[in-house]
C-alpha atoms as a PDB file:
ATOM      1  CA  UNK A   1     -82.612 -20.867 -43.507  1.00  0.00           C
ATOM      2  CA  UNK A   2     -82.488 -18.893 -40.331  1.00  0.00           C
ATOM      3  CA  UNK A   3     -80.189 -21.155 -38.751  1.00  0.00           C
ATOM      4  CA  UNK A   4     -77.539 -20.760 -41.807  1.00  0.00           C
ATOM      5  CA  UNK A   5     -78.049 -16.891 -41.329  1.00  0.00           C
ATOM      6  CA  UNK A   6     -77.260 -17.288 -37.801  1.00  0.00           C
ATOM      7  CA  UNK A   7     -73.756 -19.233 -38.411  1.00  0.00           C
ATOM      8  CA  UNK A   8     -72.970 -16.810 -41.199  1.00  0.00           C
ATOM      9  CA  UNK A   9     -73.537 -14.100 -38.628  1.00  0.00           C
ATOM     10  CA  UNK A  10     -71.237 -15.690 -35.822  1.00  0.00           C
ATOM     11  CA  UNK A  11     -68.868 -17.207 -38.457  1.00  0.00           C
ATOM     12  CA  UNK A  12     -68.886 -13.429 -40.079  1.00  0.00           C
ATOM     13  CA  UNK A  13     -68.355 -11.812 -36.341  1.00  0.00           C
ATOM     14  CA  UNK A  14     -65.539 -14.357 -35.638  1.00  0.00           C
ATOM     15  CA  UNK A  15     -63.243 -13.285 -38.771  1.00  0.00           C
ATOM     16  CA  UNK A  16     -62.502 -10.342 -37.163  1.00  0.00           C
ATOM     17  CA  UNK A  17     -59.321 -10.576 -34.838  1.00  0.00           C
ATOM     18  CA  UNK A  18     -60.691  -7.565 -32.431  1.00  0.00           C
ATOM     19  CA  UNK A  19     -63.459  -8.863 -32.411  1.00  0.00           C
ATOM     20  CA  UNK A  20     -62.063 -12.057 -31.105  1.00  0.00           C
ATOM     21  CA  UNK A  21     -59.709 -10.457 -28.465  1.00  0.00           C
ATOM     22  CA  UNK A  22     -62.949  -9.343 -27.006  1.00  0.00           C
ATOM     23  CA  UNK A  23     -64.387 -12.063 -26.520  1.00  0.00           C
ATOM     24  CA  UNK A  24     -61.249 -14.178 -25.154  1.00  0.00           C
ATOM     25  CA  UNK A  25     -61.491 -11.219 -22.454  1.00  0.00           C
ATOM     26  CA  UNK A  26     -65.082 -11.437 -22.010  1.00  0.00           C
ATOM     27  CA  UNK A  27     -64.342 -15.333 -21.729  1.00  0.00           C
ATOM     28  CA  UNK A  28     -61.633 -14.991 -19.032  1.00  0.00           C
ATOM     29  CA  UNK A  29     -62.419 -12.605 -17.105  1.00  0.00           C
ATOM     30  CA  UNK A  30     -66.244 -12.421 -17.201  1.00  0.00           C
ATOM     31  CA  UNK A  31     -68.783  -9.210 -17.514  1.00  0.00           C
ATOM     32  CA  UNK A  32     -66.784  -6.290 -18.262  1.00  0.00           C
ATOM     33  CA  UNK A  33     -68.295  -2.670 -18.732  1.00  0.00           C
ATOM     34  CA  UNK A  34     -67.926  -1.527 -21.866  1.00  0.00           C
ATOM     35  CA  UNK A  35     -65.362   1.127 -20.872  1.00  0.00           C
ATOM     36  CA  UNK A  36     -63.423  -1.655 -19.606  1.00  0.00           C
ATOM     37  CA  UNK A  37     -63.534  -3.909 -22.898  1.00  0.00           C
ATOM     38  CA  UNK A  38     -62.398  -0.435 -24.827  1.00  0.00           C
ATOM     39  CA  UNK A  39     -59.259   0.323 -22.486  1.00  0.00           C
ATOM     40  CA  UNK A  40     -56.970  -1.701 -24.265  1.00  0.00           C
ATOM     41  CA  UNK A  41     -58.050  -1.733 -27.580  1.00  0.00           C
ATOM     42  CA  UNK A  42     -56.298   0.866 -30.235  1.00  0.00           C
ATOM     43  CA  UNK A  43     -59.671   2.456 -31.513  1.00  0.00           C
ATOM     44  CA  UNK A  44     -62.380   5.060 -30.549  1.00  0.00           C
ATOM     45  CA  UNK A  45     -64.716   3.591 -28.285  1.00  0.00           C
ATOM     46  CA  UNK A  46     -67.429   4.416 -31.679  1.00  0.00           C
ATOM     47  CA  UNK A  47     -65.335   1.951 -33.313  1.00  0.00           C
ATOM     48  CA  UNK A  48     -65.628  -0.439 -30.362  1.00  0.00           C
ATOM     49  CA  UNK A  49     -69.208  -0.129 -30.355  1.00  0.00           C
ATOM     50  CA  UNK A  50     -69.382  -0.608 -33.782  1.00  0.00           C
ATOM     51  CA  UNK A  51     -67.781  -4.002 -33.373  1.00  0.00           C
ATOM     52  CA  UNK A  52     -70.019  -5.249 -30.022  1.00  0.00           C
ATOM     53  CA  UNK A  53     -73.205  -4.266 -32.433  1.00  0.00           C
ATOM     54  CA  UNK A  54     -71.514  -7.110 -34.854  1.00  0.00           C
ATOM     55  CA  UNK A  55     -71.034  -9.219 -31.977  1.00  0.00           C
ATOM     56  CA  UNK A  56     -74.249  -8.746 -30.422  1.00  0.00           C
ATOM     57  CA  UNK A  57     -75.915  -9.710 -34.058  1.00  0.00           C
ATOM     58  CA  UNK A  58     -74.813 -12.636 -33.848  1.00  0.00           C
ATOM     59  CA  UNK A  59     -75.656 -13.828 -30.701  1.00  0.00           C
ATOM     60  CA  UNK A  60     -72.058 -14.078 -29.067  1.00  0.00           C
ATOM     61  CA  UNK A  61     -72.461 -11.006 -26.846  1.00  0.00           C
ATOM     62  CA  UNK A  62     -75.179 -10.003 -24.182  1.00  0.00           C
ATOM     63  CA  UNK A  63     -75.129  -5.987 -23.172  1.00  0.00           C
ATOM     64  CA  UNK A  64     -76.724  -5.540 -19.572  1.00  0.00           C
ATOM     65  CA  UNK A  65     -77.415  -1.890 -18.351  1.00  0.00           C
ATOM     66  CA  UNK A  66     -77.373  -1.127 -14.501  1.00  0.00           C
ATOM     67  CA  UNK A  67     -77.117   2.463 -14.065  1.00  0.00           C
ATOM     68  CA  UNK A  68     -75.100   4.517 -16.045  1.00  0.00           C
ATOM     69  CA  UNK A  69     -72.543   1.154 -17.118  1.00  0.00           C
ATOM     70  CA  UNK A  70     -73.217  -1.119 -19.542  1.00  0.00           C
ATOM     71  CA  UNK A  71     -72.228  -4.291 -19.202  1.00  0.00           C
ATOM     72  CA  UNK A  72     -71.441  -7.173 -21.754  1.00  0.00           C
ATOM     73  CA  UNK A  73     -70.826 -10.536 -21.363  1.00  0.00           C
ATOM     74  CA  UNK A  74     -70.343 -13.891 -23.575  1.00  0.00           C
ATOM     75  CA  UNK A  75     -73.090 -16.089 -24.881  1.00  0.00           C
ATOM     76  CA  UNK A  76     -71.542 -19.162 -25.440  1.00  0.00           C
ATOM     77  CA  UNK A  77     -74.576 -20.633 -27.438  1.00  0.00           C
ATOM     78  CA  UNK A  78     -73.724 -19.739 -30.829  1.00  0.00           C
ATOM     79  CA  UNK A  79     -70.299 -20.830 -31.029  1.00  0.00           C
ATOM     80  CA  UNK A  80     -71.364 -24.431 -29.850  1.00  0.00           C
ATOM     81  CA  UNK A  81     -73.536 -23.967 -33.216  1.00  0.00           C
ATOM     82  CA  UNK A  82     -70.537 -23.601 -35.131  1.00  0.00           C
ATOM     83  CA  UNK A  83     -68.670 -25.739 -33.349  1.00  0.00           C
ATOM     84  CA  UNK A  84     -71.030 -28.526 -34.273  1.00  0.00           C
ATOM     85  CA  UNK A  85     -71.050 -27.741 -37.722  1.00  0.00           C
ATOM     86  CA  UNK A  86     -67.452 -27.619 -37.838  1.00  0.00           C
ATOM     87  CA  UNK A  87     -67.076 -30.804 -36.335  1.00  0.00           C
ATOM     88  CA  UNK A  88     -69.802 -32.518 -38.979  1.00  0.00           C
ATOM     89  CA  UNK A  89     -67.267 -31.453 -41.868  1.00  0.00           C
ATOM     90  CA  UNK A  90     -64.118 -32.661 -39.331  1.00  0.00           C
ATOM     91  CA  UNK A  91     -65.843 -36.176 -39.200  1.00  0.00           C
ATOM     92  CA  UNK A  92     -66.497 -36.202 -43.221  1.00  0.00           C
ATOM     93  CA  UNK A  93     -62.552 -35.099 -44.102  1.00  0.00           C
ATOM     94  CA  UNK A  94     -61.610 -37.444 -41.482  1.00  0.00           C
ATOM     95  CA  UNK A  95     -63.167 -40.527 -43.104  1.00  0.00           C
ATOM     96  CA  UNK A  96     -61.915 -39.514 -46.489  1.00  0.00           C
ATOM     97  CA  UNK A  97     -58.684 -39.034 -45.111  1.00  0.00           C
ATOM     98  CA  UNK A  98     -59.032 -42.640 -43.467  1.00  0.00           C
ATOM     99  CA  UNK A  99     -60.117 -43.837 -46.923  1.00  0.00           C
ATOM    100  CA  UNK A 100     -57.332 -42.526 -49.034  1.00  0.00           C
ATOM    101  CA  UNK A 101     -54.979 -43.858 -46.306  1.00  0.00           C
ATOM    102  CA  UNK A 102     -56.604 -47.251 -46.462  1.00  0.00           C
ATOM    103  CA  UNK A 103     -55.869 -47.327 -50.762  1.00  0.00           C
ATOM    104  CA  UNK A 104     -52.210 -46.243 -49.906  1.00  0.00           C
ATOM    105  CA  UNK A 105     -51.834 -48.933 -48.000  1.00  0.00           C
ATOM    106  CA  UNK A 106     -53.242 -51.227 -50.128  1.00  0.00           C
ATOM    107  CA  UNK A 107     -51.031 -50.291 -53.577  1.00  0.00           C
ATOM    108  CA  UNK A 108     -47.785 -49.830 -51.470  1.00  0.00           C
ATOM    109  CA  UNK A 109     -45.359 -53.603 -51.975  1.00  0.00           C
END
């Protein structure tokens, strides 16, 4: 059960297309601060942190302090989890797919 409630939290954080542009940056260009995550985003940083909090929930984000900055960074980890149960339901609909295409061929003259 906790493993569903982990993929509904990643799957849940992922919906979100600001939430996504933040992590293609943290992908690309590493650890940013969170000041620097904010900058080009069209919200209060409150709403920002409101939206690492969902991302951090799920796993997909790591904050680091050092200082006065805090940092965040990507954890890939969960999204391979997803990715692998995406990819169990790819195989299924590919075999069905490979199945209905086999009785086409069959009934066509």
């Amino acid at each position: 059960m906790v493993h569903q409630q982990q993929l509904d939290r990643v799957f849940g954080a992922l919906t979100d297309p600001t939430r996504r542009a933040m992590l293609a940056r943290l992908a690309e260009q590493g650890s940013l601060s969170i000041s620097d995550l904010a900058r080009p985003l069209p919200m209060s940083l409150p709403a920002v942190m409101k939206h690492l909090d969902v991302l951090e929930q799920a796993g997909l984000v790591a904050r680091r302090k050092t200082g006065r900055v805090v940092a965040c960074s990507l954890v890939a980890g969960p999204m391979e989890d997803a990715m692998g149960w995406l990819e169990h339901y790819a195989r299924f609909w590919e075999q069905s797919l490979d199945r209905l295409a086999a009785v086409l061929e069959d009934e066509t003259p």
